[in-house]
PDB file of N, CA and C in Angstrom:
ATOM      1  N   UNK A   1     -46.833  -7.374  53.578  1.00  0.00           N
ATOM      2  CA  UNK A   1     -46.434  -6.627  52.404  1.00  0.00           C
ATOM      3  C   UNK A   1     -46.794  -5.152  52.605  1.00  0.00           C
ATOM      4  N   UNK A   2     -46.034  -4.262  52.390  1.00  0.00           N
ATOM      5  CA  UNK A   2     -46.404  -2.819  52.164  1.00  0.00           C
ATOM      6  C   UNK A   2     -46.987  -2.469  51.541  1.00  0.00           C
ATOM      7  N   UNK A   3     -48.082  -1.686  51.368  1.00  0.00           N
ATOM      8  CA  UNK A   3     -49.103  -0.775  50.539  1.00  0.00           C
ATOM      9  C   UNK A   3     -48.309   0.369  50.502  1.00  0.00           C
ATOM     10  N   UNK A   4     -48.402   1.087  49.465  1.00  0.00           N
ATOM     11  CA  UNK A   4     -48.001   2.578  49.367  1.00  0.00           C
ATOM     12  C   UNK A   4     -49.103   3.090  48.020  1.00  0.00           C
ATOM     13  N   UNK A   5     -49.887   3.973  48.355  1.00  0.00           N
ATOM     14  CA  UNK A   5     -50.730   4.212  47.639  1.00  0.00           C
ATOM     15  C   UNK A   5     -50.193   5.085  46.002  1.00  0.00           C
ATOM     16  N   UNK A   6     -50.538   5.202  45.039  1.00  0.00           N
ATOM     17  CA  UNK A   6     -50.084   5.503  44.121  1.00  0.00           C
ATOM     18  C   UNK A   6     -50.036   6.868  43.611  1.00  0.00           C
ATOM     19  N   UNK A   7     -50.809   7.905  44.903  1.00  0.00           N
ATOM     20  CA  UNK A   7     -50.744   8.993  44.968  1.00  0.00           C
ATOM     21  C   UNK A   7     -49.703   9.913  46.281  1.00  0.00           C
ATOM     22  N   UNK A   8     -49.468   8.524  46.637  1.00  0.00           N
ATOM     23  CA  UNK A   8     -48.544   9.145  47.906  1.00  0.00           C
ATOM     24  C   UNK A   8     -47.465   9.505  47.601  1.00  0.00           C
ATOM     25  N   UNK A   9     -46.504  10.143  48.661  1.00  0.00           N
ATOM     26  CA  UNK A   9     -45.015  10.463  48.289  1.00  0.00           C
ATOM     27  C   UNK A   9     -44.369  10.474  49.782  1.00  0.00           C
ATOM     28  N   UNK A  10     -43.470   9.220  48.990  1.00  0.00           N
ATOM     29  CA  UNK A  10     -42.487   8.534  50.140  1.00  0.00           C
ATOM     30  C   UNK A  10     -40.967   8.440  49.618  1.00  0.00           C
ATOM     31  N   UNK A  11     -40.499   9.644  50.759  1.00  0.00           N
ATOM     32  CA  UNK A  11     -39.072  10.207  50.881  1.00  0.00           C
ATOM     33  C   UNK A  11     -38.340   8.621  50.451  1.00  0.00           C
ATOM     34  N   UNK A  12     -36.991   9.021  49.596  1.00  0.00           N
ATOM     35  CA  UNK A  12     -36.352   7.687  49.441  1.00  0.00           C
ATOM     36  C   UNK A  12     -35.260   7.484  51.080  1.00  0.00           C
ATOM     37  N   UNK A  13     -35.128   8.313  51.773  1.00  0.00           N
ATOM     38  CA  UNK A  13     -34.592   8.032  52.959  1.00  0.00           C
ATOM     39  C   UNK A  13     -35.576   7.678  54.137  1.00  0.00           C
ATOM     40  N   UNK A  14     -37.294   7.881  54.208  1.00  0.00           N
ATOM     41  CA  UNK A  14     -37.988   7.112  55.213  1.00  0.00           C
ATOM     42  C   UNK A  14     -38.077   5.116  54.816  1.00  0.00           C
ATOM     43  N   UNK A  15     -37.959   5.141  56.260  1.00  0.00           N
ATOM     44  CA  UNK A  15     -37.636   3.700  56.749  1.00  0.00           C
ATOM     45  C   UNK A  15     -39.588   2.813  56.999  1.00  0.00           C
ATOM     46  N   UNK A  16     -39.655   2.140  56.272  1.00  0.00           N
ATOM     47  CA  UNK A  16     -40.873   1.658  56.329  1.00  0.00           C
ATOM     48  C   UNK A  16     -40.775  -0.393  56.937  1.00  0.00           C
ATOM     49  N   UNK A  17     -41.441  -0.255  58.079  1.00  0.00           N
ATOM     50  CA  UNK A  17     -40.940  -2.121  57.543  1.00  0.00           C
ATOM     51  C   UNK A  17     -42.134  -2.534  57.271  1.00  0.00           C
ATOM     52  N   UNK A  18     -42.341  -4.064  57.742  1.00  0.00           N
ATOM     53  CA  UNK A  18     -43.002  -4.761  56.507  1.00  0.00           C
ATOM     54  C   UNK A  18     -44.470  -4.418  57.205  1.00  0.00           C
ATOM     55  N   UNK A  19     -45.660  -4.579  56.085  1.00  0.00           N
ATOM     56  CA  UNK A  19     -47.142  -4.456  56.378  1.00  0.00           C
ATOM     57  C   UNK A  19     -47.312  -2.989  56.679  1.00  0.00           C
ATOM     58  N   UNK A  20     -46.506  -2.147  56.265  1.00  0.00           N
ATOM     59  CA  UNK A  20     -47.123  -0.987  56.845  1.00  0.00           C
ATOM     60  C   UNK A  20     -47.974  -0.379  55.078  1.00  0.00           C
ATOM     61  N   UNK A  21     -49.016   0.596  55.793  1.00  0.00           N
ATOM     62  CA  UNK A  21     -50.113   1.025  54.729  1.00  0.00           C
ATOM     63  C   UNK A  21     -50.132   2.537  54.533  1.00  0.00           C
ATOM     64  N   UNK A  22     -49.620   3.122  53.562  1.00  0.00           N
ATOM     65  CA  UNK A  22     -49.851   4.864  53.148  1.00  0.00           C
ATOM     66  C   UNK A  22     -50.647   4.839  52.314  1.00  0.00           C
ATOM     67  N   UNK A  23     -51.832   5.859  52.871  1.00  0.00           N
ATOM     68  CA  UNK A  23     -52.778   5.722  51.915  1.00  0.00           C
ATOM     69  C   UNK A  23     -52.691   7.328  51.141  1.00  0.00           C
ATOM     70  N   UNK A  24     -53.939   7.669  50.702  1.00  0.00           N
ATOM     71  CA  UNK A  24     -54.063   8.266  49.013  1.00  0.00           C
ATOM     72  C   UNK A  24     -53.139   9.894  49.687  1.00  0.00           C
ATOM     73  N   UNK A  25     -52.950  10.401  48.967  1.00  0.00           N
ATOM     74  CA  UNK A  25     -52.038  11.958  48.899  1.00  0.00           C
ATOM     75  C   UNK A  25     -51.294  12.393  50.388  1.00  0.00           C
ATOM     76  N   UNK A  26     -51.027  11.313  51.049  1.00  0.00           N
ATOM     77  CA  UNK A  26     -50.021  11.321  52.205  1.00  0.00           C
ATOM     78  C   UNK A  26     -48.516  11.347  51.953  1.00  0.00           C
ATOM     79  N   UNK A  27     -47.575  12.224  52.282  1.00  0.00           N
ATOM     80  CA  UNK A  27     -46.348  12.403  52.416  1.00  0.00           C
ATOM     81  C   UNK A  27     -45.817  12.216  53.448  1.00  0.00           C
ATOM     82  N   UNK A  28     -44.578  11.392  53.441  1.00  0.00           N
ATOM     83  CA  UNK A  28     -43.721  10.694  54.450  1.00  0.00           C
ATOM     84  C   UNK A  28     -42.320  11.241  53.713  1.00  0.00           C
ATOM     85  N   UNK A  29     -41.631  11.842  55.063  1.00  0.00           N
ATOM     86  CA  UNK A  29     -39.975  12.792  54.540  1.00  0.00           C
ATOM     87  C   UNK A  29     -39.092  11.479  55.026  1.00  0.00           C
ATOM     88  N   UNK A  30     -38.077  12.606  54.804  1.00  0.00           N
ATOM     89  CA  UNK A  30     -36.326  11.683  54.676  1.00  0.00           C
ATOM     90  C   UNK A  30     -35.911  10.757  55.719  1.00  0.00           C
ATOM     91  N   UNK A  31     -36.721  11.845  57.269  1.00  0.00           N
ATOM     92  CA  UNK A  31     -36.072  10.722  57.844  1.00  0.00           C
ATOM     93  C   UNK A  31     -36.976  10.412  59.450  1.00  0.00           C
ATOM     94  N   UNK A  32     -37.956   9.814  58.869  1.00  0.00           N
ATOM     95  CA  UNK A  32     -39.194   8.544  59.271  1.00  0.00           C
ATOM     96  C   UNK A  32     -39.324   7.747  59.040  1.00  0.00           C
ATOM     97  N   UNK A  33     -39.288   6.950  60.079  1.00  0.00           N
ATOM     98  CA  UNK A  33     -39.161   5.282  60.266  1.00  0.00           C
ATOM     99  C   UNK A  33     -40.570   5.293  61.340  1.00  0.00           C
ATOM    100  N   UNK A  34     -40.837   4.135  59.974  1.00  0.00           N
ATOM    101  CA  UNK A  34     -43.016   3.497  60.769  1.00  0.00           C
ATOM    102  C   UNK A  34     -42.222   2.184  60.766  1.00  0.00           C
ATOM    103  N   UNK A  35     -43.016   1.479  62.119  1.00  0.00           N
ATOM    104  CA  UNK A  35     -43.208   0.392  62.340  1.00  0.00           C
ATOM    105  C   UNK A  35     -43.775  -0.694  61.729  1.00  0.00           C
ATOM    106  N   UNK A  36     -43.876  -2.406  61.775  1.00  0.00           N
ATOM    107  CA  UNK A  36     -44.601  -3.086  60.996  1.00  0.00           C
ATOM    108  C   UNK A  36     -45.932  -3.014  61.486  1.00  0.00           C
ATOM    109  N   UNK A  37     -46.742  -3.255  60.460  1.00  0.00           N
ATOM    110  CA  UNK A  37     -48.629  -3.233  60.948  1.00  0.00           C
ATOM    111  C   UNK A  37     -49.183  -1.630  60.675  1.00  0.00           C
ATOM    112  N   UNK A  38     -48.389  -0.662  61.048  1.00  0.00           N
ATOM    113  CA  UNK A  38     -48.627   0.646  60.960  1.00  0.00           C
ATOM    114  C   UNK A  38     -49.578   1.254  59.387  1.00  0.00           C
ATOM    115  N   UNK A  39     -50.883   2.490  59.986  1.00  0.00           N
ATOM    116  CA  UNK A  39     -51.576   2.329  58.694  1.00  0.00           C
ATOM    117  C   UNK A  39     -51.931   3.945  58.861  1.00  0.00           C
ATOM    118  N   UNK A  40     -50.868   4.139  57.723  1.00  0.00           N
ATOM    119  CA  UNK A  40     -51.127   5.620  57.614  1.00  0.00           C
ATOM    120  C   UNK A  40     -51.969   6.130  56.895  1.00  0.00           C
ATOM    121  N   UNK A  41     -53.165   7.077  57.273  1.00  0.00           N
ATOM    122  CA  UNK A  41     -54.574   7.497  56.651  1.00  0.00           C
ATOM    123  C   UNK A  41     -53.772   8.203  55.165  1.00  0.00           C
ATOM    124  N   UNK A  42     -55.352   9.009  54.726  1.00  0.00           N
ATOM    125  CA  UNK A  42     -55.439   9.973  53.517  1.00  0.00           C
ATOM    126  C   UNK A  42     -54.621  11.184  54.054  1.00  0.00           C
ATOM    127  N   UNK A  43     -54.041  12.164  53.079  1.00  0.00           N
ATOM    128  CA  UNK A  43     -53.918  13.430  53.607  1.00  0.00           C
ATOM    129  C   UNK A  43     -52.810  13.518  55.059  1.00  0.00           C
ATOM    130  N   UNK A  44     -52.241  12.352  55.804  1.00  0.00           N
ATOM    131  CA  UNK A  44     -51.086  12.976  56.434  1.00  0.00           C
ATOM    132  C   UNK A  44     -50.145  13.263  55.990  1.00  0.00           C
ATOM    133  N   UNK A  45     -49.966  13.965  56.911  1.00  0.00           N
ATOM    134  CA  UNK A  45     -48.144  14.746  56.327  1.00  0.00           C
ATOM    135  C   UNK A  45     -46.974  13.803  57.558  1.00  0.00           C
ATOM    136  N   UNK A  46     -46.258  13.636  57.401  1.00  0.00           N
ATOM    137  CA  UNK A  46     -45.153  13.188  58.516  1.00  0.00           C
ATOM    138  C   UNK A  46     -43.946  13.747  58.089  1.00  0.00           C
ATOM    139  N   UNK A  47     -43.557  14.388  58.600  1.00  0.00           N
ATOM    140  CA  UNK A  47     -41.578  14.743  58.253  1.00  0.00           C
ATOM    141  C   UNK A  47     -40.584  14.554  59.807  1.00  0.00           C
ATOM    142  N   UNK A  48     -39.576  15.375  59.761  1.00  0.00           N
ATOM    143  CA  UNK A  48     -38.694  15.643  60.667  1.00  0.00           C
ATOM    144  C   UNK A  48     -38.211  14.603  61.223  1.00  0.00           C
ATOM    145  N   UNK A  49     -37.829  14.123  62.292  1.00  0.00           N
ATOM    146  CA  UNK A  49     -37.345  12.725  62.668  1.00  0.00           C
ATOM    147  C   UNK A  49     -38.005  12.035  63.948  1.00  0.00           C
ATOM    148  N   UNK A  50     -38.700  11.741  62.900  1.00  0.00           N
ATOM    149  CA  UNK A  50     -39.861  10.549  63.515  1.00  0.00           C
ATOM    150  C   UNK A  50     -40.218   9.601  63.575  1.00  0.00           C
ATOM    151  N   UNK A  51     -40.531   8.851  64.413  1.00  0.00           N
ATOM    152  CA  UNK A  51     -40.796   7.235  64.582  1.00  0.00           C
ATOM    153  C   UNK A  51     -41.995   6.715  64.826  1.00  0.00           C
ATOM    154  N   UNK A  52     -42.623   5.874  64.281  1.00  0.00           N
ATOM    155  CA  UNK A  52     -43.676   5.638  64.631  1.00  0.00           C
ATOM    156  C   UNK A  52     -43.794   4.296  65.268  1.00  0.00           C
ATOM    157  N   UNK A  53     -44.552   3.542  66.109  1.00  0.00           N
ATOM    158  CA  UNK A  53     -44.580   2.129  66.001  1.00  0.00           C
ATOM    159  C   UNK A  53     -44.957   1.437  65.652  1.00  0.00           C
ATOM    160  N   UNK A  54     -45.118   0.413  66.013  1.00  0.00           N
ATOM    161  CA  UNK A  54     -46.012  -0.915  65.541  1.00  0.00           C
ATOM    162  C   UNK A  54     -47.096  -1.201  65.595  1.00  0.00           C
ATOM    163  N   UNK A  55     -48.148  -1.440  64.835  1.00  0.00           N
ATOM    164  CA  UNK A  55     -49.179  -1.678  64.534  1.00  0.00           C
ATOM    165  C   UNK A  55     -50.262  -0.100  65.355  1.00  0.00           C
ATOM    166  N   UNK A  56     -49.334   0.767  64.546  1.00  0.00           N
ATOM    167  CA  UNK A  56     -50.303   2.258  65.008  1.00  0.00           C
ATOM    168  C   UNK A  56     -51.339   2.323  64.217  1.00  0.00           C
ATOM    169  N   UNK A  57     -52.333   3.426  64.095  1.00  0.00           N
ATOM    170  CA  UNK A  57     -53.102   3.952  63.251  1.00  0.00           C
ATOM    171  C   UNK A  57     -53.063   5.991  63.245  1.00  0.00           C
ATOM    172  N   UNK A  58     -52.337   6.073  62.068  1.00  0.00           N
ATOM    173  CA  UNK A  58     -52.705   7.463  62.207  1.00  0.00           C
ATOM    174  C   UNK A  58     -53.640   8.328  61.433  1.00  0.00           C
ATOM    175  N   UNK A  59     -54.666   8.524  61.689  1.00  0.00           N
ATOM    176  CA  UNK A  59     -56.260   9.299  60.929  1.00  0.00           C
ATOM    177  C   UNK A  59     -55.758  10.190  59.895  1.00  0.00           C
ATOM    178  N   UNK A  60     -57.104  10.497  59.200  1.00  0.00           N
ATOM    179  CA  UNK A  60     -56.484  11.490  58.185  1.00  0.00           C
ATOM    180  C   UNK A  60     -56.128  12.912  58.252  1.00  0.00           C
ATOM    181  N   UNK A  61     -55.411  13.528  57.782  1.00  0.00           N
ATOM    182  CA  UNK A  61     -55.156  15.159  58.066  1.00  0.00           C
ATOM    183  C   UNK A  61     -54.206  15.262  58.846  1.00  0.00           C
ATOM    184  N   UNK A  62     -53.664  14.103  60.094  1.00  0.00           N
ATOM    185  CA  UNK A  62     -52.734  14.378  60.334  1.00  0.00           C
ATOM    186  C   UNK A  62     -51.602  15.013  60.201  1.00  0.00           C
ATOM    187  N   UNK A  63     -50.678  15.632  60.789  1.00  0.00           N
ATOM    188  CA  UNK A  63     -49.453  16.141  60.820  1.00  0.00           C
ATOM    189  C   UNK A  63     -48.411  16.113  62.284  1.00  0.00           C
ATOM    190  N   UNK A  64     -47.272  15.390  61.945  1.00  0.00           N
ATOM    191  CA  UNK A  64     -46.397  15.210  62.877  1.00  0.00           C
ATOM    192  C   UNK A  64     -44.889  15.374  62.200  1.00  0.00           C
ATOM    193  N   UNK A  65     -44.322  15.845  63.081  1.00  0.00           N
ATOM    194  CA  UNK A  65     -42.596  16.212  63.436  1.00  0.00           C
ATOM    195  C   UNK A  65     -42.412  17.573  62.270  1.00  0.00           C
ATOM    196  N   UNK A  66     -43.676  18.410  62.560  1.00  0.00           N
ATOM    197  CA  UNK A  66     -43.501  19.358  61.682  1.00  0.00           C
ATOM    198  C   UNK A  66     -43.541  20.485  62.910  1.00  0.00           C
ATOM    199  N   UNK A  67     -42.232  21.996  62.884  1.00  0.00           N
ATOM    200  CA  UNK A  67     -42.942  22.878  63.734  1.00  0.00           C
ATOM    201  C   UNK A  67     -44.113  23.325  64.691  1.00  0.00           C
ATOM    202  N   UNK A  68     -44.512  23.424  65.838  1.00  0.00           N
ATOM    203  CA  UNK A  68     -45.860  23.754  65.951  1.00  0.00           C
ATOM    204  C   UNK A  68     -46.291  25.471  65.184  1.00  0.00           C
ATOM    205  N   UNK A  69     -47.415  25.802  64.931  1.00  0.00           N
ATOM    206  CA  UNK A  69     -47.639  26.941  64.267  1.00  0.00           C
ATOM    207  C   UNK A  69     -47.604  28.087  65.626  1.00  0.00           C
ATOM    208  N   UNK A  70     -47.316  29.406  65.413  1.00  0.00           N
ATOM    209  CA  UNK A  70     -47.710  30.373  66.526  1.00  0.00           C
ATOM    210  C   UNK A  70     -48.978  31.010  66.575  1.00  0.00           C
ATOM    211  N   UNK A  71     -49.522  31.838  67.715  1.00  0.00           N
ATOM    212  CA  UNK A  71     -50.544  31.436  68.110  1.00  0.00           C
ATOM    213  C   UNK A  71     -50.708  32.777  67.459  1.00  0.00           C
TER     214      UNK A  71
END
């Protein structure tokens, strides 16, 4: 079963399958697709077009498929 925490915000176009976990003030965009088992921490961000796999773990603060910043 999916968890999606009740502070999170999950794009109605990301692709989630089953057992995956978003936890507290994490945002997931339009068009990201996580794998089953996958357990996304506090505080990530994920956008752009990204995939994650199966039974990952991504920590908190994360950020992926976003620009890198300049130096």
């Amino acid at each position: 079963m999916t968890k999606i925490h009740p502070t999170a915000i999950v794009a109605p176009g990301a692709e989630l399958d089953t057992g995956v976990e978003i936890g507290p003030y994490s945002i997931i965009g339009e068009s990201v697709s996580i794998g089953s088992g996958t357990v996304i921490g506090p505080n990530v961000l994920i956008e752009g077009h990204t995939r994650i796999g199966s039974e990952c773990r991504v920590s908190m603060g994360a950020v992926m498929g976003s620009p890198p910043q300049d130096d």
